[in-house]
Protein backbone atom coordinates (compact mmCIF):
# COMPACT_ATOMS: atom_id res chain seq x y z
CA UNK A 1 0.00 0.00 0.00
CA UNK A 2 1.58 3.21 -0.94
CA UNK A 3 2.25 6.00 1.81
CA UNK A 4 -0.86 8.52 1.98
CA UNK A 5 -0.22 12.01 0.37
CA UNK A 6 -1.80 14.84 1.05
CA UNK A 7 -3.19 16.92 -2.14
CA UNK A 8 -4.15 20.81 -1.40
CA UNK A 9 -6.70 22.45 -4.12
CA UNK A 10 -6.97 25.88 -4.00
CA UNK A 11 -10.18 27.07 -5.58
CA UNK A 12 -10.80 30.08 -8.26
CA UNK A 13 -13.12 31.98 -5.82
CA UNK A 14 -12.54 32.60 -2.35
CA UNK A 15 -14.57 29.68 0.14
CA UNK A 16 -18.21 30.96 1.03
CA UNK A 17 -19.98 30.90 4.53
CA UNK A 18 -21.61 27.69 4.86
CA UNK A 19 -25.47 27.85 4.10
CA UNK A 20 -27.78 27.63 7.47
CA UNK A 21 -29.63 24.73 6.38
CA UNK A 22 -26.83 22.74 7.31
CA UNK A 23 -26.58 24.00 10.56
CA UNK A 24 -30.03 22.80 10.60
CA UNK A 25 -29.35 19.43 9.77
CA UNK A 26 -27.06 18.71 12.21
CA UNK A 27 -28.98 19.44 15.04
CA UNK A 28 -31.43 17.32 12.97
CA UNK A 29 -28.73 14.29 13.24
CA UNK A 30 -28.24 14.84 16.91
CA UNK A 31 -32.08 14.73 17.55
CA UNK A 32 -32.92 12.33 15.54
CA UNK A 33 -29.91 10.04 17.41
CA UNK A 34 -31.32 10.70 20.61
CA UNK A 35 -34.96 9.97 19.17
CA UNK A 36 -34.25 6.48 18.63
CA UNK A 37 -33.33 5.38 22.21
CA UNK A 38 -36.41 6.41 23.28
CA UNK A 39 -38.71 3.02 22.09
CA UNK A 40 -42.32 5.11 22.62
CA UNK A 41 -41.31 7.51 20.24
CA UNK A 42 -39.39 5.06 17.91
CA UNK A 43 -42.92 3.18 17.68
CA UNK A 44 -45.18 6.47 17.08
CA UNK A 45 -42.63 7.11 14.57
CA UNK A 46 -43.23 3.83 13.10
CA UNK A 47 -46.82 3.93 13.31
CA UNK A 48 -47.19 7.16 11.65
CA UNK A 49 -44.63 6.32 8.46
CA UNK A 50 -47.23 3.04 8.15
CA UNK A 51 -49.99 5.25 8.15
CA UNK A 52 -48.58 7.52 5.65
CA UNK A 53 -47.75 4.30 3.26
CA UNK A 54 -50.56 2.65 3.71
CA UNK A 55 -50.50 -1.17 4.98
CA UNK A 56 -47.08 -2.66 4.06
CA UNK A 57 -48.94 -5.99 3.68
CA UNK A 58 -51.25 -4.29 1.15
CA UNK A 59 -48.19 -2.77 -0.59
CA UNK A 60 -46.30 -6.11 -0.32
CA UNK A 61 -49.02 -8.04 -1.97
CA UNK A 62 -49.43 -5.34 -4.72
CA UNK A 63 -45.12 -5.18 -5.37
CA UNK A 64 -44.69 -8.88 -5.79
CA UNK A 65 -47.34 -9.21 -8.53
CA UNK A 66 -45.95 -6.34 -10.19
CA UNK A 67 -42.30 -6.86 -10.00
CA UNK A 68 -42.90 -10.57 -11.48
CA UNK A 69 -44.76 -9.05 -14.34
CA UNK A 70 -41.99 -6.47 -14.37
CA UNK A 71 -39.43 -9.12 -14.85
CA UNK A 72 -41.23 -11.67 -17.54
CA UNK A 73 -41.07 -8.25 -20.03
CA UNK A 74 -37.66 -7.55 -19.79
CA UNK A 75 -36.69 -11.13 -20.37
CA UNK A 76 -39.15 -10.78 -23.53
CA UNK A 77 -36.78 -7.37 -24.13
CA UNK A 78 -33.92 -9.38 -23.24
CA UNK A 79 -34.46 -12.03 -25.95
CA UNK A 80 -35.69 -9.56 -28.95
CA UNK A 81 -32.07 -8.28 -28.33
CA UNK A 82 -33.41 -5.19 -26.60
CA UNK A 83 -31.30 -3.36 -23.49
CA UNK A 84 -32.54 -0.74 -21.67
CA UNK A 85 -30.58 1.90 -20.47
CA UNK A 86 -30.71 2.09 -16.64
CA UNK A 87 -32.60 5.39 -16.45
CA UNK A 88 -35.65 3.42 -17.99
CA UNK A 89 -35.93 0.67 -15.43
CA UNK A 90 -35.57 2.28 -11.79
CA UNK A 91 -38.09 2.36 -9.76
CA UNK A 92 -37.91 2.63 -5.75
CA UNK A 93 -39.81 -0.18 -3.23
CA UNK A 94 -37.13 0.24 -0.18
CA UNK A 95 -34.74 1.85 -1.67
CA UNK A 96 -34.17 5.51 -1.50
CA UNK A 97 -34.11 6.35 -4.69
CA UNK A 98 -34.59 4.25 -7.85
CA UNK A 99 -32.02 2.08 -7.19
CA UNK A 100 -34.20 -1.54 -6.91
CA UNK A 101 -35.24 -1.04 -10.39
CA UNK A 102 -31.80 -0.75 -11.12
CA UNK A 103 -30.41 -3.47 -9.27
CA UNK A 104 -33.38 -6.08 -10.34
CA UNK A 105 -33.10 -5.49 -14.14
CA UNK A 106 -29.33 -6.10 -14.14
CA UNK A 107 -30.06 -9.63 -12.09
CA UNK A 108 -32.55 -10.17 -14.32
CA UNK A 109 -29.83 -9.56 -17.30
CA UNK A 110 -27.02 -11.61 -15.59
CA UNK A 111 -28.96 -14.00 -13.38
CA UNK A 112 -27.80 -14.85 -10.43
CA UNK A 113 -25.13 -17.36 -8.63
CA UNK A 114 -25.42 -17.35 -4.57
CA UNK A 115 -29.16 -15.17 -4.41
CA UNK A 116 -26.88 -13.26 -1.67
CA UNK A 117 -27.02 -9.65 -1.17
CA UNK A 118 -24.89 -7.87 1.42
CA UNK A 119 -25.04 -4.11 2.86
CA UNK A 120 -22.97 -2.30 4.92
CA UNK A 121 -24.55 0.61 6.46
CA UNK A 122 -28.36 -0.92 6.61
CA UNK A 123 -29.88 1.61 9.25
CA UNK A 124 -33.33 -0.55 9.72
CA UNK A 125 -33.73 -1.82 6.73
CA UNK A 126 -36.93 -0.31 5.98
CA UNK A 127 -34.96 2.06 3.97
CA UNK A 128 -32.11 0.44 1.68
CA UNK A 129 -30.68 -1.56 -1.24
CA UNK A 130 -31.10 -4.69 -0.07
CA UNK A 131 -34.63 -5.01 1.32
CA UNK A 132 -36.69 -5.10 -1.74
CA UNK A 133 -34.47 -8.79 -2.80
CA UNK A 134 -34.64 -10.31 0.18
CA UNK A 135 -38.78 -9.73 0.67
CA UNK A 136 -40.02 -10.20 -2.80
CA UNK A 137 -37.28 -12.07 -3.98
CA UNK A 138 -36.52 -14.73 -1.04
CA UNK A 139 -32.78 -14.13 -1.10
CA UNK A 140 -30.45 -14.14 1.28
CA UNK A 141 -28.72 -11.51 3.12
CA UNK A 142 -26.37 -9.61 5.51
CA UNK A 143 -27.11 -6.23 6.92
CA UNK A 144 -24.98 -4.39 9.02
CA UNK A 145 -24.77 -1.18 10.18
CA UNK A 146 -22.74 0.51 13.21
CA UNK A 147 -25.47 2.04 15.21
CA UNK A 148 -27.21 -1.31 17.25
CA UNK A 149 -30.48 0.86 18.25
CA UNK A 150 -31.34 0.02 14.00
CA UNK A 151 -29.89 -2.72 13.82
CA UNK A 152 -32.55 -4.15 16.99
CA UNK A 153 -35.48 -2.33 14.97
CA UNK A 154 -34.61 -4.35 11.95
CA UNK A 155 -34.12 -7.74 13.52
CA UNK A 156 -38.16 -6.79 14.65
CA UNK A 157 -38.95 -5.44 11.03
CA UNK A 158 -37.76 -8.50 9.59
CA UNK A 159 -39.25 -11.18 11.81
CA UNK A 160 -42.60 -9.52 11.28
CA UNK A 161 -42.69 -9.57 7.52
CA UNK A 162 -44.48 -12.58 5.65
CA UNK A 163 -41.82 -12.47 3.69
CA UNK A 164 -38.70 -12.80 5.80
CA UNK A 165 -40.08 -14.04 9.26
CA UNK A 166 -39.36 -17.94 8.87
CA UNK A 167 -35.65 -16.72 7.27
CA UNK A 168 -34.81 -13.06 8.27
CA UNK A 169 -31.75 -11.72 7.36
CA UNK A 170 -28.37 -11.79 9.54
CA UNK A 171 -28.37 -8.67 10.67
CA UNK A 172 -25.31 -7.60 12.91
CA UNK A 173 -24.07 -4.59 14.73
CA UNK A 174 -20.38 -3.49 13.52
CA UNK A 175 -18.19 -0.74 13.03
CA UNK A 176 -16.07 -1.06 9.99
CA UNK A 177 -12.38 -0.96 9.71
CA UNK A 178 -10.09 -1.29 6.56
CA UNK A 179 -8.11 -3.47 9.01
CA UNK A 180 -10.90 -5.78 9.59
CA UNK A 181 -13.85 -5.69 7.07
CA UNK A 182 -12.69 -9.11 5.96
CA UNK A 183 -12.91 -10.47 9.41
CA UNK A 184 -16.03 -9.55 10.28
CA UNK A 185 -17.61 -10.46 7.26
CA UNK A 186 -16.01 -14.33 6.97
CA UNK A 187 -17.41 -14.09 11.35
CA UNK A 188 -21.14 -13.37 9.94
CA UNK A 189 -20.80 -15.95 7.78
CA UNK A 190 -20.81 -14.19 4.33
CA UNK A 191 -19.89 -16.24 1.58
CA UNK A 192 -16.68 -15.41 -0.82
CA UNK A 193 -18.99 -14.84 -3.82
CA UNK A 194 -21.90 -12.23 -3.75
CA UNK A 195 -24.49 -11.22 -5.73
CA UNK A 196 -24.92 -7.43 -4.75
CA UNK A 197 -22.85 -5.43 -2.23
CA UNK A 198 -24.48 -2.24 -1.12
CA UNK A 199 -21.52 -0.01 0.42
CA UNK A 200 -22.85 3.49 1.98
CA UNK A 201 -21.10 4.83 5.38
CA UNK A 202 -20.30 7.83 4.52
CA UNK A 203 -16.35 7.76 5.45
CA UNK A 204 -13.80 5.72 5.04
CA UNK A 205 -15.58 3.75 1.88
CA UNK A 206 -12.92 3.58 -0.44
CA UNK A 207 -10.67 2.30 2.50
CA UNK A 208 -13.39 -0.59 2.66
CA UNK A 209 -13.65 -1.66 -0.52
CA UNK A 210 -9.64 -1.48 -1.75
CA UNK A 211 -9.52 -3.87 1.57
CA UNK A 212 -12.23 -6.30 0.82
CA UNK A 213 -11.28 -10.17 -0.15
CA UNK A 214 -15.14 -10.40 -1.24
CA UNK A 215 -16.03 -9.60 -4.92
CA UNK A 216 -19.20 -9.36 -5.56
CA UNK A 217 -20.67 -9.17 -8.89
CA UNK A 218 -22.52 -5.57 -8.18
CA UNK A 219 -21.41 -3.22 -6.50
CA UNK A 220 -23.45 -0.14 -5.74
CA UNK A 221 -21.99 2.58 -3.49
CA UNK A 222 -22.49 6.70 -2.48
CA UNK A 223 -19.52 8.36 -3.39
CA UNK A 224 -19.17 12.44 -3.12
CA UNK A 225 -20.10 14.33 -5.46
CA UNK A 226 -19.43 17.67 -4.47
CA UNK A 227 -15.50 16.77 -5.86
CA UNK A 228 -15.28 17.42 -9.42
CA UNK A 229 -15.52 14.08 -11.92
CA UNK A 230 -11.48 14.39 -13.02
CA UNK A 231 -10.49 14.52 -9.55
CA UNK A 232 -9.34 10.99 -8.07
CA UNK A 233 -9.95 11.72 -4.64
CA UNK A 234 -10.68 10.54 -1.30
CA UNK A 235 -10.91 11.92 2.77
CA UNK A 236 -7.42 10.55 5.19
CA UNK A 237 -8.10 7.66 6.36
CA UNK A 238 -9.16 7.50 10.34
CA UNK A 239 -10.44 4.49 11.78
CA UNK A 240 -12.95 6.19 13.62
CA UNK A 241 -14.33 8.40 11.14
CA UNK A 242 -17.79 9.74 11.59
CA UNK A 243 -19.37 12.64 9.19
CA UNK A 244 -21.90 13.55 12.50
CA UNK A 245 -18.81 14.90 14.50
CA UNK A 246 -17.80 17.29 11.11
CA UNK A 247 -17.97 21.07 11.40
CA UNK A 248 -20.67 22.68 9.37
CA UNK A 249 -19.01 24.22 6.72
CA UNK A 250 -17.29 20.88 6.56
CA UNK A 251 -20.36 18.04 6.40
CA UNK A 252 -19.37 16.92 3.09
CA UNK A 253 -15.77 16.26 3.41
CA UNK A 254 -16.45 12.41 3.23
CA UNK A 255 -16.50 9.03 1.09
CA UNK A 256 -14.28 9.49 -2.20
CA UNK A 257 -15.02 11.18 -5.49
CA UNK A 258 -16.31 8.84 -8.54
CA UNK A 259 -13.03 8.74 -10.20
CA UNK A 260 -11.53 7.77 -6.99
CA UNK A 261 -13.94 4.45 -6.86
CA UNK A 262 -13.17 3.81 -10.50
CA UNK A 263 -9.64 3.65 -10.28
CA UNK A 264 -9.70 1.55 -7.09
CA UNK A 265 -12.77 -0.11 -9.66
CA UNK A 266 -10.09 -1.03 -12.48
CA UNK A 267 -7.10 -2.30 -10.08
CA UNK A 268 -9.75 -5.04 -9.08
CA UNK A 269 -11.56 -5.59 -12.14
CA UNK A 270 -15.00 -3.41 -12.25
CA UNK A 271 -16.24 -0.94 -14.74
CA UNK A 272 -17.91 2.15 -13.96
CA UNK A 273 -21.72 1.34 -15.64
CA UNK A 274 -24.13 3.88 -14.58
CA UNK A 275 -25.69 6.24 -11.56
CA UNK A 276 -29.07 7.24 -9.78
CA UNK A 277 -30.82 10.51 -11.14
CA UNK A 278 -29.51 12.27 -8.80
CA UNK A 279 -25.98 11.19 -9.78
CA UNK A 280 -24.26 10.19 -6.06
CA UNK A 281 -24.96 6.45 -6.01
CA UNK A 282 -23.06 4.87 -8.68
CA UNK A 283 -23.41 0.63 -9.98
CA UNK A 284 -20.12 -1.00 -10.88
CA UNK A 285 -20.22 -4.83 -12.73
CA UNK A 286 -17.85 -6.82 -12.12
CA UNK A 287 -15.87 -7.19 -15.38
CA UNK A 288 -16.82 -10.66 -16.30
CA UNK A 289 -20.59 -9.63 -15.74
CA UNK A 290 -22.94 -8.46 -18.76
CA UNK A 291 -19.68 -7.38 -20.56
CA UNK A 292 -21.10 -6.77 -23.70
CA UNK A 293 -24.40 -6.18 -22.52
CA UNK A 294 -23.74 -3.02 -20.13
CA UNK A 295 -20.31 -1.32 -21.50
CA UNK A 296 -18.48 1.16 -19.13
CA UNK A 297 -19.02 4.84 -19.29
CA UNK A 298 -16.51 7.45 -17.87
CA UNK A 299 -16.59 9.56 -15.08
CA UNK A 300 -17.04 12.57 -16.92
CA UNK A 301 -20.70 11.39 -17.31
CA UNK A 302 -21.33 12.71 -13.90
CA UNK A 303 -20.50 16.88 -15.17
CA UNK A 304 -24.24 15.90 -17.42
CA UNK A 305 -26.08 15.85 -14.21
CA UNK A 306 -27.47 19.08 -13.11
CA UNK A 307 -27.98 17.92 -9.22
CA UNK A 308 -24.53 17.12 -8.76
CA UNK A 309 -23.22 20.22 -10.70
CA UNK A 310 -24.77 22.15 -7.79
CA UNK A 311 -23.91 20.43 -5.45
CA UNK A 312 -20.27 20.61 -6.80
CA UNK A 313 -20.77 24.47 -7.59
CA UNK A 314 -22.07 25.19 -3.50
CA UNK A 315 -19.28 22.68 -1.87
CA UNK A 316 -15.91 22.66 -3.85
CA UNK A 317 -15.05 26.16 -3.51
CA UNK A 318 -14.51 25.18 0.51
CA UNK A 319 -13.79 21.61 0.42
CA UNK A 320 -11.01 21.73 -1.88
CA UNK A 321 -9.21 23.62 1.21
CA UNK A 322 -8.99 19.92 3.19
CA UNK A 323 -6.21 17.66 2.85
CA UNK A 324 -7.82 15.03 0.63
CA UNK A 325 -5.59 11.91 -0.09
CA UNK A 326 -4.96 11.34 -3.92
CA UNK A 327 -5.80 7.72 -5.50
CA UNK A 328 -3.09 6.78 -8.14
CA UNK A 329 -4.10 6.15 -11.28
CA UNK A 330 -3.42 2.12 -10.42
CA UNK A 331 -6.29 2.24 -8.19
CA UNK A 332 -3.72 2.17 -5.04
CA UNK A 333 -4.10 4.22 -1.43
């Protein structure tokens, strides 16, 4: 592993105050911490997202008819010779965004080999990547996430569904380290070869995934993209990170930029093959995975995206102040 260098950008305008809203949103962290440990409130919380959705066993019902249907057309596409471009098939059942569509029409492109879907940084699991395949989809899967108070709500989510009560998930409380993310992944039993890894902390990410022994044939992450697309870069590396302590004006100096992940991508044999809309959570394929099918695009793709071009245009001018490490071109850190 090389020795860690520290790269100073110095922006073309002078940094700017950091907007209140933030200062909002991290007292909105800190409540929202203290909210869940107290279980009344975590279950009038509970009760009024339900009520809001309407009854997940209604919704559950209603998703696995249509996601089956969903499926038996784009095999039909699938044989005609007909790909879709990822920003036709997302759609969102637990996940944030649109990323289950995303990640169900590539399985349903490459198949699948162990049905196993791992993610690190879970929360609940009400909210994530790996929820919607393990309820409508029976597979099997690991969740973990550092802060135990989710980690016991989703144990209680999971054992409740129809879907997952008579085979939940392993769900497991654990802080990640570069120095032993492959321990504590063999511990919980997680097999060498993976369907889907979900990777989301918000920290030392890259650090994780240059680390990891496992290679799964997915890989969907959050990188930052408040650092500009040609910029291979990534925070110093600290053990116990966490973006909650940051200063304001600081909250985003986190994860690594997209050209970071897709070096560190190449040096272990992934291509860079699309994003969400909102152009932070990118999908890598392993490169012996729908090779011809789903061909790599660059980086640069990201500076199309009008989202993460102001996010880039509020952030970089004071980010690019902090000692960011530099990823080599050979994907090394």
């Amino acid at each position: 592993m090389m020795s860690e260098t520290t790269t100073e950008y110095q922006p073309a305008t002078p940094p700017i105050a950091a907007p209140r809203p933030l200062f909002g949103r991290q007292l909105l962290y800190a409540a929202k911490a203290r909210l869940r440990a107290v279980p009344l409130l975590r279950s009038i919380k509970r009760r009024l997202v339900e009520f809001a959705r309407g009854s997940e066993d209604v919704i559950y019902r209603q998703s696995e008819i249509a996601q089956k249907n969903l499926i038996a057309s784009w095999r039909q596409l699938q044989a005609s010779g007909v790909i879709l471009p990822l920003d036709q098939v997302g759609f969102s059942r637990f996940s944030e965004f649109e990323e289950d569509g995303h990640l169900l029409y590539l399985l349903t492109l490459a198949g699948s080999t162990s049905r196993t879907v791992v993610e690190i940084s879970s929360q609940d699991g009400r909210v994530c990547m790996a929820t919607n395949l393990l309820v409508h989809h029976r597979w099997r899967g690991f969740l973990f996430d550092g802060d135990p108070v989710f980690v016991g709500e989703g144990q209680r989510f999971f054992a409740a569904h129809p879907a997952t009560r008579s085979v939940p998930p392993v769900m497991r409380a654990e802080w990640f380290t570069r120095e032993n993310v492959n321990q504590v992944l063999a511990a919980a039993g997680v097999p060498d070869e993976v369907d889907v890894l979900s990777l989301d902390i918000d920290g030392n990410d890259l650090y994780l995934w240059s680390a990891m022994k496992m290679r799964p044939r997915i890989l969907i992450c959050e990188f930052n993209n408040a650092v500009p697309s040609e910029l291979a870069l990534t925070i110093p590396y600290q053990p116990d990170f966490s973006f909650a302590a940051l200063p304001p004006d600081q909250a985003m100096f986190r994860s690594a930029s997209l050209a970071a992940f897709v070096a560190v991508g190449r040096r272990k044999g992934y291509r860079l093959v699309g994003m969400n809309a909102l152009g932070f959570n990118a999908i890598f394929l392993r490169d012996d995975v729908l090779a011809a099918e789903m061909p790599e695009i660059p980086a640069s793709s990201l500076e199309a995206n009008p989202v993460a071009e102001e996010v880039r245009r509020r952030w970089w001018p004071r980010l690019s102040r902090l000692p960011w490490i530099e990823v080599s071109s050979d994907g090394k850190i």
